[in-house]
Protein backbone atom coordinates (compact mmCIF):
# COMPACT_ATOMS: atom_id res chain seq x y z
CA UNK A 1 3.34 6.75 21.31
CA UNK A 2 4.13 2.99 21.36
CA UNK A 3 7.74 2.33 21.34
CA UNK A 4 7.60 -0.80 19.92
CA UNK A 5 10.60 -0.91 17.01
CA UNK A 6 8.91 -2.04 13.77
CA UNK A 7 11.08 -2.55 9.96
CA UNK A 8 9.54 -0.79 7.28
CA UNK A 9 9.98 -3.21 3.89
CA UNK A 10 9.74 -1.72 0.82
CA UNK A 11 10.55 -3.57 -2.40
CA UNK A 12 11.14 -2.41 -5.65
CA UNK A 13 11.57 -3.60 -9.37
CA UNK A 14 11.47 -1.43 -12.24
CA UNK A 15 10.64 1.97 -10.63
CA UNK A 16 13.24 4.04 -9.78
CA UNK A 17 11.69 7.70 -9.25
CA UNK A 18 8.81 5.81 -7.52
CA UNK A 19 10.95 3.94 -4.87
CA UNK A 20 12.95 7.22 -4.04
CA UNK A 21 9.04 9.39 -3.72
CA UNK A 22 8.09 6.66 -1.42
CA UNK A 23 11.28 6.24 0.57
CA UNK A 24 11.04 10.31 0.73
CA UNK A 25 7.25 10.20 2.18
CA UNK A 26 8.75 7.28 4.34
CA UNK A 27 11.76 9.40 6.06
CA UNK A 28 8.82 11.63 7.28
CA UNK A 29 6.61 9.22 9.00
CA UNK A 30 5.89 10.43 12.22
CA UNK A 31 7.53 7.46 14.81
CA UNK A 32 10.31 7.26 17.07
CA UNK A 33 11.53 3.16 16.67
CA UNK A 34 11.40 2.31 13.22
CA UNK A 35 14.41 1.23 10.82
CA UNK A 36 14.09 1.02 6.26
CA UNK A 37 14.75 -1.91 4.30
CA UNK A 38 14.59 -1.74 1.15
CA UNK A 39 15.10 -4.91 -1.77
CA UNK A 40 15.09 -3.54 -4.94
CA UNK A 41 16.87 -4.21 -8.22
CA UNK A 42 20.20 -2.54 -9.53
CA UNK A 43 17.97 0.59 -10.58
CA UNK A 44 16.43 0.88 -7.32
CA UNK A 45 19.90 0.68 -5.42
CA UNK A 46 21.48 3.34 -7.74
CA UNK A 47 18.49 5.41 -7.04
CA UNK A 48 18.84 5.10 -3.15
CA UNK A 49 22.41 6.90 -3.56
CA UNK A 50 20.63 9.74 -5.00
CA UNK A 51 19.04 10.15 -1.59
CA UNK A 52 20.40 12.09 1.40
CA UNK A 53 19.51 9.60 4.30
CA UNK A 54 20.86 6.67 2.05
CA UNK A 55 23.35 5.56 4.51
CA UNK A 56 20.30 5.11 7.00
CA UNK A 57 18.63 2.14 5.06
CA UNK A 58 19.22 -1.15 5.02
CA UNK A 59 19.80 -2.47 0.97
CA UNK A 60 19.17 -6.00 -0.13
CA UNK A 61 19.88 -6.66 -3.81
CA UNK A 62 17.24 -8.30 -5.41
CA UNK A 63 16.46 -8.66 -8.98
CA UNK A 64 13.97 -11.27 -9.81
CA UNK A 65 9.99 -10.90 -10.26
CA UNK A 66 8.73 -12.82 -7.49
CA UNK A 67 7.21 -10.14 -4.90
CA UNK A 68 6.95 -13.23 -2.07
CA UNK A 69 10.57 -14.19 -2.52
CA UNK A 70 11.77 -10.25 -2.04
CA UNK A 71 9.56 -9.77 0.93
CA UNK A 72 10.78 -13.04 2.38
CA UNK A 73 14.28 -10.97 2.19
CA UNK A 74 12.92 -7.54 3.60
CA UNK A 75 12.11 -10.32 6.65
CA UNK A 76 15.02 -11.42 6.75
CA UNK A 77 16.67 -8.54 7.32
CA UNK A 78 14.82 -6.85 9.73
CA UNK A 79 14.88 -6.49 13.35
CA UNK A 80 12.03 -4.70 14.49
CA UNK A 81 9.30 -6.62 16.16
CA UNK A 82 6.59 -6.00 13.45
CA UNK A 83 7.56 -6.12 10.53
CA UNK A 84 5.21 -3.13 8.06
CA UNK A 85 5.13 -3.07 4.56
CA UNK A 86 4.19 -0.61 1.78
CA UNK A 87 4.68 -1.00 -1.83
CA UNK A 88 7.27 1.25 -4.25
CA UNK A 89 4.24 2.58 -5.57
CA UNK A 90 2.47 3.99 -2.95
CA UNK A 91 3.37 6.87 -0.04
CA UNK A 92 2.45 6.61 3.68
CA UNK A 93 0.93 9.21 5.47
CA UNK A 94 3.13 10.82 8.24
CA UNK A 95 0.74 9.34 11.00
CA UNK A 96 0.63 5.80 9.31
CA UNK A 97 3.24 4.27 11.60
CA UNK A 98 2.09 6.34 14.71
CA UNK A 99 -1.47 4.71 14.05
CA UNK A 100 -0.75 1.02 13.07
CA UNK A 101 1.22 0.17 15.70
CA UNK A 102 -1.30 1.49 18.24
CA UNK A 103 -2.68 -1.64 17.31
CA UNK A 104 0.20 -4.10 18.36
CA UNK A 105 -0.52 -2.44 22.30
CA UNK A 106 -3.36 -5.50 22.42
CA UNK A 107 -1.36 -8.78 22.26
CA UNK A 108 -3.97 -10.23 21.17
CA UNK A 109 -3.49 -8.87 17.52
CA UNK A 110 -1.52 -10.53 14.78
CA UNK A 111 -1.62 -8.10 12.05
CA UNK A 112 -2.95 -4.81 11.01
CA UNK A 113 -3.71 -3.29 7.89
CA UNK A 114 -4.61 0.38 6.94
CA UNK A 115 -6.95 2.28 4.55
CA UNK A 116 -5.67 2.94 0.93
CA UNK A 117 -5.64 5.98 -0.56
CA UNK A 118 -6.30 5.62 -4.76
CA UNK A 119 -4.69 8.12 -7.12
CA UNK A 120 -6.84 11.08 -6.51
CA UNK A 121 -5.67 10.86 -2.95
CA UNK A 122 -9.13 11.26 -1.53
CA UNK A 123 -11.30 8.19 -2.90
CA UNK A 124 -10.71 5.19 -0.88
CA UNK A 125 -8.88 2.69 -2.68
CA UNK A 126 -9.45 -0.52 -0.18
CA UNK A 127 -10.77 -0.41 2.82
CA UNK A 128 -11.90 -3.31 5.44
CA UNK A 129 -12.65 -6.76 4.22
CA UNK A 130 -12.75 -10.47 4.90
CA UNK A 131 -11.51 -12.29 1.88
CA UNK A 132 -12.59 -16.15 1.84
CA UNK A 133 -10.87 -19.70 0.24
CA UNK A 134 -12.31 -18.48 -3.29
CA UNK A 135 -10.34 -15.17 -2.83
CA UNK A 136 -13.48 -13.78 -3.41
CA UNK A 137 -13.61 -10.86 -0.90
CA UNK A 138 -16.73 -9.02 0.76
CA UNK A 139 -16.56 -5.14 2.09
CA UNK A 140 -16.61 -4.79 6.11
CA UNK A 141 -18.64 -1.95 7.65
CA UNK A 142 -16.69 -0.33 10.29
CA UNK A 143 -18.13 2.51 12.37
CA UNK A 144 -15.76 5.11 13.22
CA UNK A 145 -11.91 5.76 12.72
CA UNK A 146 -10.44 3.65 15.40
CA UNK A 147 -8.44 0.50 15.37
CA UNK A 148 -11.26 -2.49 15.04
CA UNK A 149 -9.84 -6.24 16.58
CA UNK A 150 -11.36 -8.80 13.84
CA UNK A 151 -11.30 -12.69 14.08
CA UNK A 152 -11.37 -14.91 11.41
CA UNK A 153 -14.39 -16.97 10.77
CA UNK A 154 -14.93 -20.17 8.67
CA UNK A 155 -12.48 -20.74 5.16
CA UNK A 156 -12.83 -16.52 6.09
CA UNK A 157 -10.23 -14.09 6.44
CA UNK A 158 -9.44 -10.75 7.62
CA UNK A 159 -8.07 -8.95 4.06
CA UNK A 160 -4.55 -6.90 4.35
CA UNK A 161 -3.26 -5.39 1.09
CA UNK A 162 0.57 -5.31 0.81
CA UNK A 163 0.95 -2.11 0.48
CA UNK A 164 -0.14 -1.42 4.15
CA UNK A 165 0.18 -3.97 6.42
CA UNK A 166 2.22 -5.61 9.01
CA UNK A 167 3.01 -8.21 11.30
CA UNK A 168 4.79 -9.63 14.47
CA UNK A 169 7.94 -10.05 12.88
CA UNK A 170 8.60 -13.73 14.92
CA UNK A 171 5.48 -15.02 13.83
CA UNK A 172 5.82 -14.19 10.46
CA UNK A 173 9.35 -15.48 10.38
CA UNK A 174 8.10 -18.97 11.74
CA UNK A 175 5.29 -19.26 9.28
CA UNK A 176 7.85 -18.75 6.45
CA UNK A 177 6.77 -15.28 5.22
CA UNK A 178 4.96 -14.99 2.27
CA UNK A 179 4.64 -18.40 -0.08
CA UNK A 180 7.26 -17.79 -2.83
CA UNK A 181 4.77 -19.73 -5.27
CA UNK A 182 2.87 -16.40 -5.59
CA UNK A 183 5.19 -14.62 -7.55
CA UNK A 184 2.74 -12.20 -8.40
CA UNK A 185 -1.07 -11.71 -7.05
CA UNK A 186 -2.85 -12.83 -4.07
CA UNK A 187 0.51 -13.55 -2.25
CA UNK A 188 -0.98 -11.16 1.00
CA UNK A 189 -4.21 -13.01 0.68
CA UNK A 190 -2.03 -16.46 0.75
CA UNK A 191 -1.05 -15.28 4.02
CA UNK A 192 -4.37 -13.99 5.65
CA UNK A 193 -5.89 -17.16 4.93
CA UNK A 194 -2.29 -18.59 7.08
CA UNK A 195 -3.20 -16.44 10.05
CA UNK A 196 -6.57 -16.94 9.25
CA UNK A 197 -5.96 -21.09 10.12
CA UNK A 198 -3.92 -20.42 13.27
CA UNK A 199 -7.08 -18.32 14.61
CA UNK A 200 -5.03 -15.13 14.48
CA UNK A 201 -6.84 -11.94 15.08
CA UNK A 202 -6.22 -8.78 12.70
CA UNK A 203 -6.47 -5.22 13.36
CA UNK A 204 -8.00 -2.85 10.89
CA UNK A 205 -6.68 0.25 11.26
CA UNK A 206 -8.90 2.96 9.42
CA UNK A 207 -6.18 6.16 10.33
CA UNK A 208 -3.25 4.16 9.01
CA UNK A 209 -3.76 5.35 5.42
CA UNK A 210 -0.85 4.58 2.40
CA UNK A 211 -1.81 6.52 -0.78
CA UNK A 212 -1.51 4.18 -3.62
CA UNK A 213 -0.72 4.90 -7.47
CA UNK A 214 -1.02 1.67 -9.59
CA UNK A 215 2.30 2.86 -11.76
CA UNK A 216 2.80 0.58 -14.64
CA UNK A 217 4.70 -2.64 -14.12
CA UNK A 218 5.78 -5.95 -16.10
CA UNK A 219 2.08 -6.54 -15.61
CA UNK A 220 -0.15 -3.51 -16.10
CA UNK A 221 0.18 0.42 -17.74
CA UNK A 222 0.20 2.93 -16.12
CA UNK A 223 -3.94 3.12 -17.24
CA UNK A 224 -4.30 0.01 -14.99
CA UNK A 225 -4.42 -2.41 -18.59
CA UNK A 226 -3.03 -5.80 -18.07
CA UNK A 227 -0.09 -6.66 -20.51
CA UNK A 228 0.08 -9.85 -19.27
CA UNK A 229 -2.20 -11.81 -17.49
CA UNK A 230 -0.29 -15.59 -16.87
CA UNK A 231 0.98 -14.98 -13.29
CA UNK A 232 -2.32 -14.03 -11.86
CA UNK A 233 -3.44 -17.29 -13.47
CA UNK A 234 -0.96 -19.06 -12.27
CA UNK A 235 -1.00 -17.56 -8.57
CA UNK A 236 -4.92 -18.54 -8.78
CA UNK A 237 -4.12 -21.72 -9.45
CA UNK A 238 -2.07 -22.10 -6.95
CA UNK A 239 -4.29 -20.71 -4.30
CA UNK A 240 -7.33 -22.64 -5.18
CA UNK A 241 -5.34 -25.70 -4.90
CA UNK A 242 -4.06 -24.63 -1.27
CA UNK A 243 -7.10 -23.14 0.34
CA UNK A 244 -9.92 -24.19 -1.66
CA UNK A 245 -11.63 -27.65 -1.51
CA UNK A 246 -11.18 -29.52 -5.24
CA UNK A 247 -14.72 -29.99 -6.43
CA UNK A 248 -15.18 -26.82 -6.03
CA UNK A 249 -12.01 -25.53 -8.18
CA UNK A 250 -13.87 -25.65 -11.54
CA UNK A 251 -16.56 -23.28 -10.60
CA UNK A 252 -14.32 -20.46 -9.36
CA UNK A 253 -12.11 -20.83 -11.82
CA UNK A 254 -14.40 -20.39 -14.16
CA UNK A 255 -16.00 -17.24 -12.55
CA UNK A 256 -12.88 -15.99 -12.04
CA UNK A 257 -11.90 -16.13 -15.61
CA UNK A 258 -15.13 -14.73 -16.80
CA UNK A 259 -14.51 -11.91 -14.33
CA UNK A 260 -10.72 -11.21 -16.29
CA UNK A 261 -12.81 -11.01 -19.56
CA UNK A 262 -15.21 -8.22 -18.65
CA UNK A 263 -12.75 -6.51 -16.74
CA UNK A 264 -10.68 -6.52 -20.47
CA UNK A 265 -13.76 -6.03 -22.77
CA UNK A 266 -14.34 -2.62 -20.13
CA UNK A 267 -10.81 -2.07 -21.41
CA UNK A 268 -11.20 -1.94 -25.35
CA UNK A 269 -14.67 0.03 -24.72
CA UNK A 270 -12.93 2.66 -23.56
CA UNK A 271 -10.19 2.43 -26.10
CA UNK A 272 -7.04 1.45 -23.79
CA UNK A 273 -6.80 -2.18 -25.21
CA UNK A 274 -8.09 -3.40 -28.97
CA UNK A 275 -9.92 -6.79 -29.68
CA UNK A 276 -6.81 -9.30 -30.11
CA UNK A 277 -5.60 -7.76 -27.02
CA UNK A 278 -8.40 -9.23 -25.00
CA UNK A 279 -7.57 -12.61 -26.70
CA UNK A 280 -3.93 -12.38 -26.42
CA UNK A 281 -4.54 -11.85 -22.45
CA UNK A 282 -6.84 -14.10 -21.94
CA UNK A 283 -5.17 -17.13 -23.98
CA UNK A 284 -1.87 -16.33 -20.83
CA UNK A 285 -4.25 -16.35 -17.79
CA UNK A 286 -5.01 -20.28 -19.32
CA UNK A 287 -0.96 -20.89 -19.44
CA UNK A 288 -0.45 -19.30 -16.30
CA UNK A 289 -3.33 -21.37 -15.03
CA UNK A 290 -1.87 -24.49 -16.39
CA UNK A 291 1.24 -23.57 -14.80
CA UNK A 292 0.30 -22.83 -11.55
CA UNK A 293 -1.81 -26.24 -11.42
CA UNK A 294 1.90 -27.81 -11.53
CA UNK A 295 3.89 -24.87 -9.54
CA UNK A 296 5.13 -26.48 -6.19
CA UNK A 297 4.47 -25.06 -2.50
CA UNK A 298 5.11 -26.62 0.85
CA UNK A 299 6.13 -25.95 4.39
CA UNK A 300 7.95 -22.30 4.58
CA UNK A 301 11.33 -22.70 6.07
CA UNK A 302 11.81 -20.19 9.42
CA UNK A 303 13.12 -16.98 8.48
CA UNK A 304 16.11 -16.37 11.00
CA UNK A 305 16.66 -12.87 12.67
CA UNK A 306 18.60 -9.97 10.76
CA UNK A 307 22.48 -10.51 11.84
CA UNK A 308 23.48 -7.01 12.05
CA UNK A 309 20.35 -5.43 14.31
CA UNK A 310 18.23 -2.76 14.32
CA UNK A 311 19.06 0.62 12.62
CA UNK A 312 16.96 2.93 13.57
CA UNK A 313 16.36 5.39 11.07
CA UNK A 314 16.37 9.07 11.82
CA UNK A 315 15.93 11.13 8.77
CA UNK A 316 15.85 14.63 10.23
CA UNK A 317 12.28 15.31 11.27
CA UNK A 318 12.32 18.69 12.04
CA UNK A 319 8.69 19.34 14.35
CA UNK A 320 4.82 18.39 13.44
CA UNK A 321 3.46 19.22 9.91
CA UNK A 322 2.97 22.78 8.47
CA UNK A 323 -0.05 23.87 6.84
CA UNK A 324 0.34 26.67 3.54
CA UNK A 325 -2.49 27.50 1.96
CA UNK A 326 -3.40 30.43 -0.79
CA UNK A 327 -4.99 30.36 -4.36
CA UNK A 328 -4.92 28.46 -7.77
CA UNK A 329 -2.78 31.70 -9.42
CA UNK A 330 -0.35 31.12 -6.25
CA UNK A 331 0.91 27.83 -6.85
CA UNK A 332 4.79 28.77 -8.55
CA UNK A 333 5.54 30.82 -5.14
CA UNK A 334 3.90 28.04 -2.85
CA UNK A 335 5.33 25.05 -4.21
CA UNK A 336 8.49 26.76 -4.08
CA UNK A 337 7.76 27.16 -0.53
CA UNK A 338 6.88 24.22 0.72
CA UNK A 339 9.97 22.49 -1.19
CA UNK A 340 11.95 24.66 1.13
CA UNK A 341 10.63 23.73 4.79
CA UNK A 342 10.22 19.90 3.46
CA UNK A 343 14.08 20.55 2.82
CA UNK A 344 14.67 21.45 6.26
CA UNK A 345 13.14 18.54 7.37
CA UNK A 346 9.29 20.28 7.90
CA UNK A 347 6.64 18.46 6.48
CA UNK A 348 4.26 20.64 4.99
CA UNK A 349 0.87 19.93 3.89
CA UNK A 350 -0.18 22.87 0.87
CA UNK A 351 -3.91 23.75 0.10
CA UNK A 352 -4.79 25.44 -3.11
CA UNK A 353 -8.04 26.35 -4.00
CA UNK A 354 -9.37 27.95 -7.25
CA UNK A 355 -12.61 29.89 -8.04
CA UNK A 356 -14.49 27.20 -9.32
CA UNK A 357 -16.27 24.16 -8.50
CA UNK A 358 -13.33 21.49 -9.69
CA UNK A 359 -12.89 18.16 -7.58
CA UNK A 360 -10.16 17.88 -5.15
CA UNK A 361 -6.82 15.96 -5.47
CA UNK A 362 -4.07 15.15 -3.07
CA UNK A 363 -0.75 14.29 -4.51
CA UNK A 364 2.68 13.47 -2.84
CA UNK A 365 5.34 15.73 -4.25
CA UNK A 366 8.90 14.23 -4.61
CA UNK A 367 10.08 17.39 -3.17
CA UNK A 368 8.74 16.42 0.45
CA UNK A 369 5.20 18.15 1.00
CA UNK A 370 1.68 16.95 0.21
CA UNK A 371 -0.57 19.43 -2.15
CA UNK A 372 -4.75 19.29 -2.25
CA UNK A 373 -5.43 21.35 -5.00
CA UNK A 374 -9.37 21.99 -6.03
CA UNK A 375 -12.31 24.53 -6.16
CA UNK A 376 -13.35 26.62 -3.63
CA UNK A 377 -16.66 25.75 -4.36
CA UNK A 378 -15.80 22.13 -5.10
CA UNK A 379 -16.26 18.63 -3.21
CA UNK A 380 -13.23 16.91 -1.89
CA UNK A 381 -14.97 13.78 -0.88
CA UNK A 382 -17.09 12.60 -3.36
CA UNK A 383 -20.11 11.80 -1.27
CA UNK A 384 -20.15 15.42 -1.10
CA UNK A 385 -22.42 18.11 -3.26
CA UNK A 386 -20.77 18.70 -6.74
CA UNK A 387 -21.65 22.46 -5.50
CA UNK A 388 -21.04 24.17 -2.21
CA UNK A 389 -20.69 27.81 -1.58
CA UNK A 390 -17.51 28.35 1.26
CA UNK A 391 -15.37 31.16 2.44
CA UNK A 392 -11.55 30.56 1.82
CA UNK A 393 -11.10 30.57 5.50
CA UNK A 394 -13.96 28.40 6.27
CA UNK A 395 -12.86 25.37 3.46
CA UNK A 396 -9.65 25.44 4.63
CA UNK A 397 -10.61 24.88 8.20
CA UNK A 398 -12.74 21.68 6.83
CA UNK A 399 -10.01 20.66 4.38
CA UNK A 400 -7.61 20.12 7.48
CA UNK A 401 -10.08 18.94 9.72
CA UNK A 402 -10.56 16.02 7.62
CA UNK A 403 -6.99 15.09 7.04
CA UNK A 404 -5.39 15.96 10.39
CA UNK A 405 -5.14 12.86 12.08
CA UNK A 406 -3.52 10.50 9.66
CA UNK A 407 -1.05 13.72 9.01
CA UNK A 408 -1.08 14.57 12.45
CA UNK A 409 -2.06 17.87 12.44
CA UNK A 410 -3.60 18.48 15.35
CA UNK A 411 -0.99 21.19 16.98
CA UNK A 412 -1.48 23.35 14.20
């Protein structure tokens, strides 16, 4: 294992119970060098007390809604050489760490970014793609599961999302972090299209998976509807005026905004939003677009070096993963289980399988222990048959073959 010392960022606004699931999934990644900060708002800091390793992470008060501006302080603040990120939202894998800075071994590589999990825990979420000056962005076929070295092409990035990613830490702090004029929306893709003009290469990292829950903020429910749609217009704005040549601003813009109305009218079809929501939304992505045409951005000052060092967080790791397994009518006794070795710093990975042919979910228990619950007879990825006749003993084998790696499973 790589022992180069990374910082893990997390930032937080508005989501208490999230930030202290993720920061628990977080104290079990499986790396030796890594240290926590965390910038959050006065919610999020009472919430780390409630925590047992909360003397372990760094805390940087933070309580304004401008994602670039709080990242720019997780920089700030950290000491590691590579600075990783994942979002208050989302939970790492154990192996996440372990695999993403494989990648840093080549010093030819900038930046990395993982797969992403969505909220059934099984259907990929994002996975590789190059993301161009229109931020319009175009799937990469990769073959296999190891790290792929990527170079940027043309107005043509390699895409990170923020909630997996990271970087050299001294390059990022000389570029300035992330441009504080995207308060909200494409601020990662702001900064892939930096590395992008500095020829920087980018590892993708398919084992480096962050499972990612879309939880409701100033900006979208919890069903993924927008509330408010002005600082995505005004962060477009802003990035067609800084990567994208000016006759062609009109055009995307208006594609763009054509794509926000069909993504809203999908909305009220299914009954999460009603008519004069759509034109509500739509009338703030025009003022946020209007905005952001006058919203400055410049040079990035250099982000200077944490003052205090590295602190190395150590959380209480106690050994690789443990598997439990037994049926649907099981669950009370298991869960109660697995609570009890994640407690004593195991981290156990729970399969529960019912008679039937049900699709499979992973979740991330707040107790410290991941759960895939489904039918026996059911498919987990869904590229599989809806119907597949298995032995308990014989699923279960699969179900861990196909997770092992990013959860590191491969003693068991």
């Amino acid at each position: 294992m790589s022992a180069t010392p990374v910082s893990v960022v997390v930032v937080s606004r508005g989501r208490p119970e999230a930030l202290k699931r993720c920061l628990t999934g977080v104290a079990q990644l499986a790396y030796a060098q890594f240290e926590v900060v965390v910038v959050a708002d006065p919610g999020g800091v009472a919430a780390i007390g409630d925590l047992p390793f909360d003397d372990q992470i760094k805390i940087v008060p933070f309580d304004q809604a401008n994602i670039s501006a709080a990242r720019n302080l997780g920089i700030a603040n950290s000491a590691g050489e590579v600075v990783a990120f994942v979002d208050d939202d989302a939970v790492p894998e154990p192996g996440w760490l372990f695999h993403l800075m494989a990648a840093f071994d080549d010093p030819e590589v900038a930046a990395a970014g993982g797969y992403v999990r969505g909220r059934n825990g099984i259907s990929l979420q994002w996975g590789a793609q190059s993301v161009d000056h229109r931020a319009q962005t175009t799937p990469l076929a990769l073959d296999g599961r190891t790290p792929v070295v990527l170079h940027p092409g043309p107005r043509r990035a390699i895409k990170t999302e923020g909630t997996n990613m990271a970087v050299r830490r001294d390059l990022l702090a000389d570029m300035g972090g992330f441009d504080p004029a995207f308060r909200y929306f494409l601020d990662e893709t702001d900064l892939n299209l930096r590395l992008a003009s500095a020829d920087r290469a980018t590892a993708i990292v398919p084992l480096a998976e962050v499972h990612h829950g879309y939880l409701a903020n100033a900006q979208r429910t919890t069903a993924r509807v927008p509330r408010d749609l002005s600082e995505i217009g005004a962060s477009m704005a802003v990035f067609l005026r800084k990567h994208c040549p000016e006759p062609e601003h009109a055009a995307v813009w208006r594609a763009f905004r054509k794509d926000q109305r069909q993504r809203l009218l999908r909305h009220m079809i299914r009954g999460d939003a009603m008519p004069g929501d759509v034109a509500r939304l739509m009338r703030g992505l025009e003022r946020g677009y209007a905005k952001g045409q006058a919203r400055e951005y410049g040079t990035l000052p250099t982000i200077a070096r944490a003052a205090d060092g590295f602190h190395r967080f150590d959380a209480g790791r106690n050994g690789p993963g443990v598997i439990l397994s037994g049926r649907s009518w099981q669950r009370r006794a298991k869960r109660r289980q697995a609570a009890q070795l994640a407690a004593n710093g195991k981290v156990p990975s729970l399969f529960l399988f019912s008679p039937s042919a049900l699709y499979h979910r992973i979740r991330y228990d707040p107790a410290g222990y991941w759960e895939q619950s489904g039918g026996l007879f059911g498919r987990s990825e869904r590229s599989q048959p809806l119907l597949s006749w298995h032995r308990f003993a014989k699923r279960l084998d699969s179900e861990i073959r196909r997770v092992a790696d990013q959860r590191l499973l491969g003693d068991q």
